[in-house]
PDB file of N, CA and C in Angstrom:
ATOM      1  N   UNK A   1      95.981 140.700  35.366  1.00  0.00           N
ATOM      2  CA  UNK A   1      95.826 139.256  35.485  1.00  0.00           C
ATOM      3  C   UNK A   1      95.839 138.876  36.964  1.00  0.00           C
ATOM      4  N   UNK A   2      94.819 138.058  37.429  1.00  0.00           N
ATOM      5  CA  UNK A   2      94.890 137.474  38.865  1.00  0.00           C
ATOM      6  C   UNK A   2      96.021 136.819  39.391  1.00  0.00           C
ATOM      7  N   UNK A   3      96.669 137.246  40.754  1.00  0.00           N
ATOM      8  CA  UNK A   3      97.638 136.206  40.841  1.00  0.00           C
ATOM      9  C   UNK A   3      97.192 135.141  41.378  1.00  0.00           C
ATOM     10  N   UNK A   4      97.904 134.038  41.630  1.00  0.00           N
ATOM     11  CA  UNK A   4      98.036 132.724  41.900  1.00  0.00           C
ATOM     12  C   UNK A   4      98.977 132.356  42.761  1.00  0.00           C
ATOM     13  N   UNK A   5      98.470 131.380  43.766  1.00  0.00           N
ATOM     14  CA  UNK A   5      99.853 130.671  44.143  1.00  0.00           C
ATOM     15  C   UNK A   5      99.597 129.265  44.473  1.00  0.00           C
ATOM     16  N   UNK A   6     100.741 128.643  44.336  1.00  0.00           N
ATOM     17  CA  UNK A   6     100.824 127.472  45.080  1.00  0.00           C
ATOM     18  C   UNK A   6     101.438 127.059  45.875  1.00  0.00           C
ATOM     19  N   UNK A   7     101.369 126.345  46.976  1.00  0.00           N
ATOM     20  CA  UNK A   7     102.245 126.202  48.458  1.00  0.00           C
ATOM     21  C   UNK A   7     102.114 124.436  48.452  1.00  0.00           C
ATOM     22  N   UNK A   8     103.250 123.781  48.523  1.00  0.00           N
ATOM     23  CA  UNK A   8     103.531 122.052  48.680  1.00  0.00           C
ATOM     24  C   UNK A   8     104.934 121.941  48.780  1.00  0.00           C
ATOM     25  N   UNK A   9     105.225 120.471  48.306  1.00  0.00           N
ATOM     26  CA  UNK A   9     106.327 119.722  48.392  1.00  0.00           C
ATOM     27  C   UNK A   9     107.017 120.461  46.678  1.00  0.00           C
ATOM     28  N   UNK A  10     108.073 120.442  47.089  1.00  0.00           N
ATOM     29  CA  UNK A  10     109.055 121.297  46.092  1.00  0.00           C
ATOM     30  C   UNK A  10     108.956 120.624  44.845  1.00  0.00           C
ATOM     31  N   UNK A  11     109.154 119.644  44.548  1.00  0.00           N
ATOM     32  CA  UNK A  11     109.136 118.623  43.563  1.00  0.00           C
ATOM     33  C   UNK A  11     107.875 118.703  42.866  1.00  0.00           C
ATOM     34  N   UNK A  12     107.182 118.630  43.373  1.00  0.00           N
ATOM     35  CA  UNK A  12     105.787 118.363  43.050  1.00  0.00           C
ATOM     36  C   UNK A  12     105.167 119.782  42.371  1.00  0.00           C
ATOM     37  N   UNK A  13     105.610 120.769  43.051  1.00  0.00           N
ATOM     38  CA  UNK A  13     104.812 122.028  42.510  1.00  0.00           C
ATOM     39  C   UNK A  13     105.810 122.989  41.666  1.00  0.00           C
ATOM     40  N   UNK A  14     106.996 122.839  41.248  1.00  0.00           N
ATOM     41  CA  UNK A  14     108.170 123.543  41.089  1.00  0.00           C
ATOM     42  C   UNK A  14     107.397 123.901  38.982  1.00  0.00           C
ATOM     43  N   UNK A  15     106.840 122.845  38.790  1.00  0.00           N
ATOM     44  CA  UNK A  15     106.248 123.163  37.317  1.00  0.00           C
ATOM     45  C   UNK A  15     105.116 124.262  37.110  1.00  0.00           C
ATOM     46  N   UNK A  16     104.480 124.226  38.203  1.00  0.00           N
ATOM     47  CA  UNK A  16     103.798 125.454  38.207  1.00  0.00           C
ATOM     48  C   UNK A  16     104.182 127.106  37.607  1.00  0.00           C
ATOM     49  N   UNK A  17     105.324 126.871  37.870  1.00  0.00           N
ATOM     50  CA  UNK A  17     106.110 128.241  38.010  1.00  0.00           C
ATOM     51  C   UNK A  17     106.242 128.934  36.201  1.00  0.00           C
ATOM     52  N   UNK A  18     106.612 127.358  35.308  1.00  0.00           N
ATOM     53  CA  UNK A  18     106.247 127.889  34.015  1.00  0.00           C
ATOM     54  C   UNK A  18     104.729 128.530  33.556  1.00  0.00           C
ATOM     55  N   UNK A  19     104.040 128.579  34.452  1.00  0.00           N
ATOM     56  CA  UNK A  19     102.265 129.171  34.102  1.00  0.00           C
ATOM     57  C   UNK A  19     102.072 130.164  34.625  1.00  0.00           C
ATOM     58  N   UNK A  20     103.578 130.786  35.257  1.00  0.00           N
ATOM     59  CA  UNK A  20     103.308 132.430  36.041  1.00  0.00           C
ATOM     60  C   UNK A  20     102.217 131.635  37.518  1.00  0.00           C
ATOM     61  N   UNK A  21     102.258 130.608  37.938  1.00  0.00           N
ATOM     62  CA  UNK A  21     101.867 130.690  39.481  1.00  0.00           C
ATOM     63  C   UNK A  21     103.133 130.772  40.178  1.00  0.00           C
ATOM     64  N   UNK A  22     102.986 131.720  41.595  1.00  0.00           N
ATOM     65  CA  UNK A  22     103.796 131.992  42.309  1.00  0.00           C
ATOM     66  C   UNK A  22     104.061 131.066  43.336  1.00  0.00           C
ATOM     67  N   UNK A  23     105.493 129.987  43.522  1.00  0.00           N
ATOM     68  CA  UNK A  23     105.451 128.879  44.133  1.00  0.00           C
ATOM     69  C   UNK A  23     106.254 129.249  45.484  1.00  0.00           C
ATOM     70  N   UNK A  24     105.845 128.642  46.059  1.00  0.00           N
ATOM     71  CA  UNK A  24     105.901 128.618  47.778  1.00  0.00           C
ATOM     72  C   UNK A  24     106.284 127.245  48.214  1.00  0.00           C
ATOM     73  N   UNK A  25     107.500 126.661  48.116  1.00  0.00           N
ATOM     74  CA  UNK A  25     107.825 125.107  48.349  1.00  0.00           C
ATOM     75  C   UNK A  25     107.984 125.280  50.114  1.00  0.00           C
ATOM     76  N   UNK A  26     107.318 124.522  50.573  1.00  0.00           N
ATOM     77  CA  UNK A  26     107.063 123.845  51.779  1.00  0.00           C
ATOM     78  C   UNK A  26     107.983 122.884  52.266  1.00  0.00           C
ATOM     79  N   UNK A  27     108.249 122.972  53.737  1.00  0.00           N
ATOM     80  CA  UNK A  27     109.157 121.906  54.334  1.00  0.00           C
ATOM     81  C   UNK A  27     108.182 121.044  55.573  1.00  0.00           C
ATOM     82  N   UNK A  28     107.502 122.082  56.220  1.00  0.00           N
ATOM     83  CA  UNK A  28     106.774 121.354  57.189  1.00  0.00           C
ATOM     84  C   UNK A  28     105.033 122.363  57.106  1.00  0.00           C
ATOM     85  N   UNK A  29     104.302 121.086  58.226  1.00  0.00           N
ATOM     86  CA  UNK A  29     103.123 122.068  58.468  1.00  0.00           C
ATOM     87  C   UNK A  29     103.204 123.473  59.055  1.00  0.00           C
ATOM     88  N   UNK A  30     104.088 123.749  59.615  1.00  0.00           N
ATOM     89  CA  UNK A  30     104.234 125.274  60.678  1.00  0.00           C
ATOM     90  C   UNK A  30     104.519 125.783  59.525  1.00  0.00           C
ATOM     91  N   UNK A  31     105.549 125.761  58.702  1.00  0.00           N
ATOM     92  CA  UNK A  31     105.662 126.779  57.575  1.00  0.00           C
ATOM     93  C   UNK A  31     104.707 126.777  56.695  1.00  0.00           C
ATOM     94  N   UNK A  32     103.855 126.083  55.970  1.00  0.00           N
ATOM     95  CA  UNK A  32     102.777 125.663  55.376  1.00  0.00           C
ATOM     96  C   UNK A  32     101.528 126.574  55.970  1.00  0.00           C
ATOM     97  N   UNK A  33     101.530 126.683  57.188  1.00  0.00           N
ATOM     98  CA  UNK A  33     100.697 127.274  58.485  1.00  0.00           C
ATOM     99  C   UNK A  33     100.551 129.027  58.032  1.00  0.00           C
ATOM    100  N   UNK A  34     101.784 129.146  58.193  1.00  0.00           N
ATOM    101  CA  UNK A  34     102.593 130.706  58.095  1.00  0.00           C
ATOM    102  C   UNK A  34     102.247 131.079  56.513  1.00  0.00           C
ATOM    103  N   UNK A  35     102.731 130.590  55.824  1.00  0.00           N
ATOM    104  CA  UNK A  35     102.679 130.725  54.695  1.00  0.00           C
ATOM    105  C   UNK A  35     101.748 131.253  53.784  1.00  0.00           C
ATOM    106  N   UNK A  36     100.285 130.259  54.157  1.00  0.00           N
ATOM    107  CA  UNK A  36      98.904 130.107  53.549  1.00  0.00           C
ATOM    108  C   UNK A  36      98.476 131.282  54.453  1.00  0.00           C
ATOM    109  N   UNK A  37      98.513 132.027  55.836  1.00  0.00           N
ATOM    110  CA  UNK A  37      97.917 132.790  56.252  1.00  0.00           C
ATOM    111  C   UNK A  37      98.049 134.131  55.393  1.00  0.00           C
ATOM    112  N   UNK A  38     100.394 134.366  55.035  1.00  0.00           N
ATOM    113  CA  UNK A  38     100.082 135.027  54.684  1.00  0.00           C
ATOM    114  C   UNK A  38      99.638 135.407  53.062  1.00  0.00           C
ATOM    115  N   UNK A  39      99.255 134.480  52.688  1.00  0.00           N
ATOM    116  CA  UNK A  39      99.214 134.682  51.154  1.00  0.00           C
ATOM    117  C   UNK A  39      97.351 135.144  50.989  1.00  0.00           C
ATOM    118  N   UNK A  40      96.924 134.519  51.941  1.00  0.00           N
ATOM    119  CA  UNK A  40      95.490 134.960  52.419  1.00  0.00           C
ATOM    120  C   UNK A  40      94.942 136.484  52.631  1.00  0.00           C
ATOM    121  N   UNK A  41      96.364 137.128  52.948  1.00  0.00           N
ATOM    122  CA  UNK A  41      95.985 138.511  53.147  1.00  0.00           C
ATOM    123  C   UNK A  41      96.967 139.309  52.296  1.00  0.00           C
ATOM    124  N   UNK A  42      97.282 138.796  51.217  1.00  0.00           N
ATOM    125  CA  UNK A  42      97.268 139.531  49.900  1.00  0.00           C
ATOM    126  C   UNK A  42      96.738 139.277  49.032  1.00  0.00           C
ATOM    127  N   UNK A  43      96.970 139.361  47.747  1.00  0.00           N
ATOM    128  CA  UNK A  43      95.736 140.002  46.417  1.00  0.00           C
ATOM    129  C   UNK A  43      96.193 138.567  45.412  1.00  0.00           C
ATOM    130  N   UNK A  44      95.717 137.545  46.205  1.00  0.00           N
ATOM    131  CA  UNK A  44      95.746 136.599  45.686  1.00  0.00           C
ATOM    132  C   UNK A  44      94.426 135.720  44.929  1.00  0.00           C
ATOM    133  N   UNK A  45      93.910 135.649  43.893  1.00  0.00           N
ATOM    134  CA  UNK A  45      92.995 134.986  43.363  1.00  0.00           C
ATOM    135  C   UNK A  45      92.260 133.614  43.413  1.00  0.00           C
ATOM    136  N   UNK A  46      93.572 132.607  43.442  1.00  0.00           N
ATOM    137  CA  UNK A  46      93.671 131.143  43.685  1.00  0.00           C
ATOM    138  C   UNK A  46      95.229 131.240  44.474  1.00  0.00           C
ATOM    139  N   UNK A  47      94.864 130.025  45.595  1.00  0.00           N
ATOM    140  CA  UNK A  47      95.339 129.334  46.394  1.00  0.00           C
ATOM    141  C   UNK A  47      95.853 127.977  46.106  1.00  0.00           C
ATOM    142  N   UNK A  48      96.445 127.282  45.296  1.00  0.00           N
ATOM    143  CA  UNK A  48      96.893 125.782  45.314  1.00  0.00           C
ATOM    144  C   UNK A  48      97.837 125.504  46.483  1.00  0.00           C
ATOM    145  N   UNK A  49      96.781 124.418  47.435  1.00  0.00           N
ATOM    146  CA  UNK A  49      97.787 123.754  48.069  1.00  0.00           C
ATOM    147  C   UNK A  49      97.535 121.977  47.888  1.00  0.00           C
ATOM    148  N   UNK A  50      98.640 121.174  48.133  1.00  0.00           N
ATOM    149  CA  UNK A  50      99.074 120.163  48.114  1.00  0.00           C
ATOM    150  C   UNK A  50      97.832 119.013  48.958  1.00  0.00           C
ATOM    151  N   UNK A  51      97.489 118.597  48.584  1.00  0.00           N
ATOM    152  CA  UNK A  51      96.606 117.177  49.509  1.00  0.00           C
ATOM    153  C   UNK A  51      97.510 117.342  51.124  1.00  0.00           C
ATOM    154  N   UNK A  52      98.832 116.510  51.049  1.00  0.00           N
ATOM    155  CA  UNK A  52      99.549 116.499  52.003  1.00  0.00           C
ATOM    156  C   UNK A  52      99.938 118.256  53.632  1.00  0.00           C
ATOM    157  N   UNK A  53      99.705 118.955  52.694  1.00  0.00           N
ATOM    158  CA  UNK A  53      99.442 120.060  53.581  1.00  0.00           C
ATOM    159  C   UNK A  53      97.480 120.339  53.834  1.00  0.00           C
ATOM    160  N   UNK A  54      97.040 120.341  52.812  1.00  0.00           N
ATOM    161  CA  UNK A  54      95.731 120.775  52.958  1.00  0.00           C
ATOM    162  C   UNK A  54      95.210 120.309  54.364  1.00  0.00           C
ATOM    163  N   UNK A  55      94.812 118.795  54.443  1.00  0.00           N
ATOM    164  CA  UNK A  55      94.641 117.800  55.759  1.00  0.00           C
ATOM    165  C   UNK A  55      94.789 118.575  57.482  1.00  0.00           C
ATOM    166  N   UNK A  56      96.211 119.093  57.122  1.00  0.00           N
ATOM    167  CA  UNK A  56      96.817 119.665  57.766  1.00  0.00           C
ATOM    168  C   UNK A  56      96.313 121.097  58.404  1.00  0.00           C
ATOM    169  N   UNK A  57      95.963 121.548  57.452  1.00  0.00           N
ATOM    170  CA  UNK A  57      95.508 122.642  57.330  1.00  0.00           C
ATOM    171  C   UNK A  57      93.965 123.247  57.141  1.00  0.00           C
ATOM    172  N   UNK A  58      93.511 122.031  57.669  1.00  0.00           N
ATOM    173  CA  UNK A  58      91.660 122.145  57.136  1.00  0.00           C
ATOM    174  C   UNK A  58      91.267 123.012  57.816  1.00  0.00           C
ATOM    175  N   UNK A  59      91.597 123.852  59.060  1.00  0.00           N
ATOM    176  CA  UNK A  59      90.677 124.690  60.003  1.00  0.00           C
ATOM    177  C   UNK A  59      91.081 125.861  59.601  1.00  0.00           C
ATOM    178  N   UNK A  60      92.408 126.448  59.079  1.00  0.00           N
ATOM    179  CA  UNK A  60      92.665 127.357  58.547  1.00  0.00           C
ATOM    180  C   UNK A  60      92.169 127.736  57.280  1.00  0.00           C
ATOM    181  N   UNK A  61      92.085 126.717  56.195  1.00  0.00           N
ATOM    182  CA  UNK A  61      91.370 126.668  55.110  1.00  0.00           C
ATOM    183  C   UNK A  61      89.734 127.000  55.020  1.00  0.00           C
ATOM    184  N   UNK A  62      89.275 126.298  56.141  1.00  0.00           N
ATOM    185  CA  UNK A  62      87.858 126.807  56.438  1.00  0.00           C
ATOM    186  C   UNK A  62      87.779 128.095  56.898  1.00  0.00           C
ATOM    187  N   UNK A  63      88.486 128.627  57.891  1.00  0.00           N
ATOM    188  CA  UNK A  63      88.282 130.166  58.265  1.00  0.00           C
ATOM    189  C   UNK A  63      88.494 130.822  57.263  1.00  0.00           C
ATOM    190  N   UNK A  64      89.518 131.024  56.399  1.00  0.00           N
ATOM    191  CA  UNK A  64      89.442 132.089  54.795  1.00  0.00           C
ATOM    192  C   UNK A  64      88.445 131.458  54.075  1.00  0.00           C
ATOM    193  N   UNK A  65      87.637 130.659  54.020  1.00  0.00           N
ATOM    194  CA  UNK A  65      86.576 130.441  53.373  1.00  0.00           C
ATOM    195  C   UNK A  65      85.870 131.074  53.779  1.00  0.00           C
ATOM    196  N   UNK A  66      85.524 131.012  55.081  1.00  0.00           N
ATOM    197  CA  UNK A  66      84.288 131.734  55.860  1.00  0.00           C
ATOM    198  C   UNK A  66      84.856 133.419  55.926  1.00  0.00           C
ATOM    199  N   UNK A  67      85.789 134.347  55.807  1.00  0.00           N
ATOM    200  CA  UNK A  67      85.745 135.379  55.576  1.00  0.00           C
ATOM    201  C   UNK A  67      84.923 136.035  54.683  1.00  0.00           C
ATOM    202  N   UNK A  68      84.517 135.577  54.419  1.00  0.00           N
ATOM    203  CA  UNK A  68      83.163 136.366  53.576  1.00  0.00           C
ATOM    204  C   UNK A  68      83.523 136.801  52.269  1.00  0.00           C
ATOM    205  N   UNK A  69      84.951 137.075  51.679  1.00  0.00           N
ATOM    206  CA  UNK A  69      84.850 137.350  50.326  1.00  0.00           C
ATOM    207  C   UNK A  69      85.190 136.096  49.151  1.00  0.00           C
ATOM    208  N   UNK A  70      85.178 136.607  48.325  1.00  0.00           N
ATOM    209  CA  UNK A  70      85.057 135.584  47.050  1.00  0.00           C
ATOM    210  C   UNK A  70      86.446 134.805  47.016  1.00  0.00           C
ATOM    211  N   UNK A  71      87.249 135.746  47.320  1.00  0.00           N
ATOM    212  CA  UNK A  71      88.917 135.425  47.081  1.00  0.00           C
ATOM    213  C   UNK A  71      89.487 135.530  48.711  1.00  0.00           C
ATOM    214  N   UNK A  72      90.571 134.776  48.629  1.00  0.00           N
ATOM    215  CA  UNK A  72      91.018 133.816  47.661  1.00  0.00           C
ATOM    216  C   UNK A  72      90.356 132.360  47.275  1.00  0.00           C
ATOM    217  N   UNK A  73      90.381 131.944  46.505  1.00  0.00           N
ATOM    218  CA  UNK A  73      89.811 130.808  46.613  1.00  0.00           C
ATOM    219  C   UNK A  73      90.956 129.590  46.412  1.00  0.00           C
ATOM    220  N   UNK A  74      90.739 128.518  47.445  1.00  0.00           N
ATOM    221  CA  UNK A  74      91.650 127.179  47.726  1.00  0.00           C
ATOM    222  C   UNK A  74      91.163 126.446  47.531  1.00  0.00           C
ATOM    223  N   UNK A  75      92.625 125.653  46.576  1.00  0.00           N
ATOM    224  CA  UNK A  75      91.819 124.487  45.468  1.00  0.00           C
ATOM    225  C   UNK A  75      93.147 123.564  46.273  1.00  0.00           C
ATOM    226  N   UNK A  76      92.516 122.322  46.409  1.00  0.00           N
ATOM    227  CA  UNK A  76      93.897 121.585  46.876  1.00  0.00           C
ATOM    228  C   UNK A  76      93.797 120.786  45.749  1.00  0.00           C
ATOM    229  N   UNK A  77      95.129 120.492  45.479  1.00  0.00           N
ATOM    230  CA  UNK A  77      95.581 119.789  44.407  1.00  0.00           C
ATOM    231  C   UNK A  77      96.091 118.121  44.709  1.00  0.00           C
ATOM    232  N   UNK A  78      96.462 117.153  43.975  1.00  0.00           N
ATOM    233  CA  UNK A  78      96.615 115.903  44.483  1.00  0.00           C
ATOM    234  C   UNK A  78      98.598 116.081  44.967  1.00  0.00           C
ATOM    235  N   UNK A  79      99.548 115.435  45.179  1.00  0.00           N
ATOM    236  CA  UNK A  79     100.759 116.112  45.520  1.00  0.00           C
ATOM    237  C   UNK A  79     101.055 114.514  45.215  1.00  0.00           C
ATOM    238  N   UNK A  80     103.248 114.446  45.417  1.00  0.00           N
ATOM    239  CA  UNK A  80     103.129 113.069  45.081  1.00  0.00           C
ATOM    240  C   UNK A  80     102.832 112.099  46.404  1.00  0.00           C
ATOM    241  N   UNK A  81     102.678 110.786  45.825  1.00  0.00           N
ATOM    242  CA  UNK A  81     102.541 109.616  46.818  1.00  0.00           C
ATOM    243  C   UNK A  81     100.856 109.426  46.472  1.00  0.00           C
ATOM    244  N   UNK A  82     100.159 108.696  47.400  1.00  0.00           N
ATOM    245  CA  UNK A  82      98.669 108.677  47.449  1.00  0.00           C
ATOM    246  C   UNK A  82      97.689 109.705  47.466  1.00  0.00           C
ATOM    247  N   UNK A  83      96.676 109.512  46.603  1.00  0.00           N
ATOM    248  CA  UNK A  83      95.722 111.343  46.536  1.00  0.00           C
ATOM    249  C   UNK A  83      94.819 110.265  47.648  1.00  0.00           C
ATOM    250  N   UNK A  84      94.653 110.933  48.099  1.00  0.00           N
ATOM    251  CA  UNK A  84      93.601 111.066  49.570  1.00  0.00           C
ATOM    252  C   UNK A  84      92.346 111.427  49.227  1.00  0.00           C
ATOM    253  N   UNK A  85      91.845 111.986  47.789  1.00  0.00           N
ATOM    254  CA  UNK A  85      90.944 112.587  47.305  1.00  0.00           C
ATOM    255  C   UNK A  85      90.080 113.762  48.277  1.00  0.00           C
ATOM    256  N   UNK A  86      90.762 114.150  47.893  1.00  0.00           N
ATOM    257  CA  UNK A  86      90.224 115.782  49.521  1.00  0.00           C
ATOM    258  C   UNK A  86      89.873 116.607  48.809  1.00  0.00           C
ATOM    259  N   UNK A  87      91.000 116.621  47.422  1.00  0.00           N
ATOM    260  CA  UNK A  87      90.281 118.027  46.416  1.00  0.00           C
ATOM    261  C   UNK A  87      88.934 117.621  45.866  1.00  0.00           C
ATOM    262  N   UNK A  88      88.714 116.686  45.479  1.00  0.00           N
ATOM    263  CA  UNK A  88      87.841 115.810  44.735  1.00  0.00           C
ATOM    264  C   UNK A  88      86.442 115.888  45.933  1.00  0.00           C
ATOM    265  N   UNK A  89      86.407 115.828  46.867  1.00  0.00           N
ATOM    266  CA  UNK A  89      85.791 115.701  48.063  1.00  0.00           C
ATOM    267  C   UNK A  89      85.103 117.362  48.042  1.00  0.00           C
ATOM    268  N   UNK A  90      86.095 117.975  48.042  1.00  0.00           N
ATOM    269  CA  UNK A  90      85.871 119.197  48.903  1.00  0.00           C
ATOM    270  C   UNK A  90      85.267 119.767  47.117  1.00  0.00           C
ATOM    271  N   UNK A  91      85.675 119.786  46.339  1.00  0.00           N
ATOM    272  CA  UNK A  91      84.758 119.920  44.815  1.00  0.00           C
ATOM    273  C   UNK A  91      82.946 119.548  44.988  1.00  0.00           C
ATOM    274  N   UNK A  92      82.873 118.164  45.213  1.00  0.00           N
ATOM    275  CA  UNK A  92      81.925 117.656  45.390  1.00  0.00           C
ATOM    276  C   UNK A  92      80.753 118.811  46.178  1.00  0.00           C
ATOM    277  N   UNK A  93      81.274 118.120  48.119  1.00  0.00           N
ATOM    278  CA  UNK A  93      80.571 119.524  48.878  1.00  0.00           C
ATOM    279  C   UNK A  93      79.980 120.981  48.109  1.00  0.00           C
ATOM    280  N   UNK A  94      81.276 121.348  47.343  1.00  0.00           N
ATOM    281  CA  UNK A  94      80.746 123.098  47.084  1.00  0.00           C
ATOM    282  C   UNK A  94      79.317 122.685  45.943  1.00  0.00           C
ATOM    283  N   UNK A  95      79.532 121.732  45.064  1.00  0.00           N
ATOM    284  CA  UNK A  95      78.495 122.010  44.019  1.00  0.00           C
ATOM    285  C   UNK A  95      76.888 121.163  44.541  1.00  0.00           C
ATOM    286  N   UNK A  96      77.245 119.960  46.052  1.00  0.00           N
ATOM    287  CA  UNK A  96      76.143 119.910  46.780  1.00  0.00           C
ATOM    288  C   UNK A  96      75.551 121.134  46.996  1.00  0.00           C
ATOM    289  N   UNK A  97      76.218 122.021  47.992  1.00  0.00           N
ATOM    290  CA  UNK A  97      75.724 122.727  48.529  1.00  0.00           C
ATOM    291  C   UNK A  97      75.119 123.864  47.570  1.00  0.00           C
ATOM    292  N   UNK A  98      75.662 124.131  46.186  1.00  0.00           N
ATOM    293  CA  UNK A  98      75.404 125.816  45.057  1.00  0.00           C
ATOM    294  C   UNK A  98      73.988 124.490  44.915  1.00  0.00           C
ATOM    295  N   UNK A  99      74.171 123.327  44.179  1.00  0.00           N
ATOM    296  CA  UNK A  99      73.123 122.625  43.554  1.00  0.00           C
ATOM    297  C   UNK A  99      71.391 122.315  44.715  1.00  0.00           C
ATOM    298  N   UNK A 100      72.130 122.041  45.840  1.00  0.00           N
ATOM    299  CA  UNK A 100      71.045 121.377  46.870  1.00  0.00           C
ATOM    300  C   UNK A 100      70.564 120.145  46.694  1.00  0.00           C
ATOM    301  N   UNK A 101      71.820 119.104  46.005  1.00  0.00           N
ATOM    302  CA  UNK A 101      71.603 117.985  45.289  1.00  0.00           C
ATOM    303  C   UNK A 101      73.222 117.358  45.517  1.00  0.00           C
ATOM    304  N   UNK A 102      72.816 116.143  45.141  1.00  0.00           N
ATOM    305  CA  UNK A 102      74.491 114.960  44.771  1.00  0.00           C
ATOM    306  C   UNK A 102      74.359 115.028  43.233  1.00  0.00           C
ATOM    307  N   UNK A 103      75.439 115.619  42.235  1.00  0.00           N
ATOM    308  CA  UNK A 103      74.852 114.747  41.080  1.00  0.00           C
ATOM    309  C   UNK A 103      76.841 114.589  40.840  1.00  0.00           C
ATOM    310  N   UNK A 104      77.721 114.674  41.457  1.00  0.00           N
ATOM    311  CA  UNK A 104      78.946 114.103  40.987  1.00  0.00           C
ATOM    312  C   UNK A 104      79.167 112.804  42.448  1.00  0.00           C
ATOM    313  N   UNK A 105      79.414 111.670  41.823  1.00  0.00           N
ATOM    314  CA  UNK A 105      79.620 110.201  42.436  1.00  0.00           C
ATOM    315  C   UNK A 105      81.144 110.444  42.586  1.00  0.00           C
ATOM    316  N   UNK A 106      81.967 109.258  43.565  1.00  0.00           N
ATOM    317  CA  UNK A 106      83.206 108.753  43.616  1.00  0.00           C
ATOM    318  C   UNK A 106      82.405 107.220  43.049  1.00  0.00           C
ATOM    319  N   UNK A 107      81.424 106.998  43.079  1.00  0.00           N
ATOM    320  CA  UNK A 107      81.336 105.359  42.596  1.00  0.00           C
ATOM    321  C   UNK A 107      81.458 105.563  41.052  1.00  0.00           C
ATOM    322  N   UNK A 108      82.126 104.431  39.778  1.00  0.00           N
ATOM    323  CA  UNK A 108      82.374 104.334  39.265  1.00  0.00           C
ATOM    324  C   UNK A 108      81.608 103.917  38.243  1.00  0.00           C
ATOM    325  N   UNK A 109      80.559 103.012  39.136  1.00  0.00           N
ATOM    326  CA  UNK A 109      79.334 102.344  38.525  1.00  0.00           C
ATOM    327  C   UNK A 109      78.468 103.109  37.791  1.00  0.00           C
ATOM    328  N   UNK A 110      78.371 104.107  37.748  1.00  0.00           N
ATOM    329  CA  UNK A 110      77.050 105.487  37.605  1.00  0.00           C
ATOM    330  C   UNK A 110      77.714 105.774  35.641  1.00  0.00           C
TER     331      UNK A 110
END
């Protein structure tokens, strides 16, 4: 079975842990920093991190993207307080870019 992890605010991700993802509660960006690098260079499948770190963390997130393999793959998740919609965003982008088209809206109207 693939592992998993997730890296955020303790509260927020601590339920994960009943689904067998491996949780990584976060205090600041430097540990968040540390953390996601090293989970990047083990045999990790999916990546969940938090809206509130992701932001944080967008240039690092882009470089393990751009490593060239399939995995890990980073899904940011919404965390508590305001979703910023970044996962939702960054969803969008990937199926622009596989499609070569827009066909998922944030407008409501559609």
């Amino acid at each position: 079975m693939p592992k998993m992890a997730i890296l955020g605010e303790r509260d927020a991700i601590l339920g994960f842990k009943a689904v067998g993802v491996n949780v990584f509660p976060i205090k600041n960006t430097d540990e968040a920093e540390a953390v996601l690098r090293k989970l990047a260079m083990e045999d990790y499948a999916a990546i969940f991190v938090s809206e509130r770190y992701a932001q944080d963390l967008e240039l690092q997130i882009k470089e393990i993207e751009r490593s060239g393999g399939m995995f890990p793959s980073i899904v940011i998740i919404p965390g508590p307080g305001v979703n910023q919609g970044l996962g939702m965003n960054k969803i969008k982008n990937m199926v622009e870019k596989a499609l070569g088209m827009a066909i998922l809206s944030t407008d409501e109207k559609q």
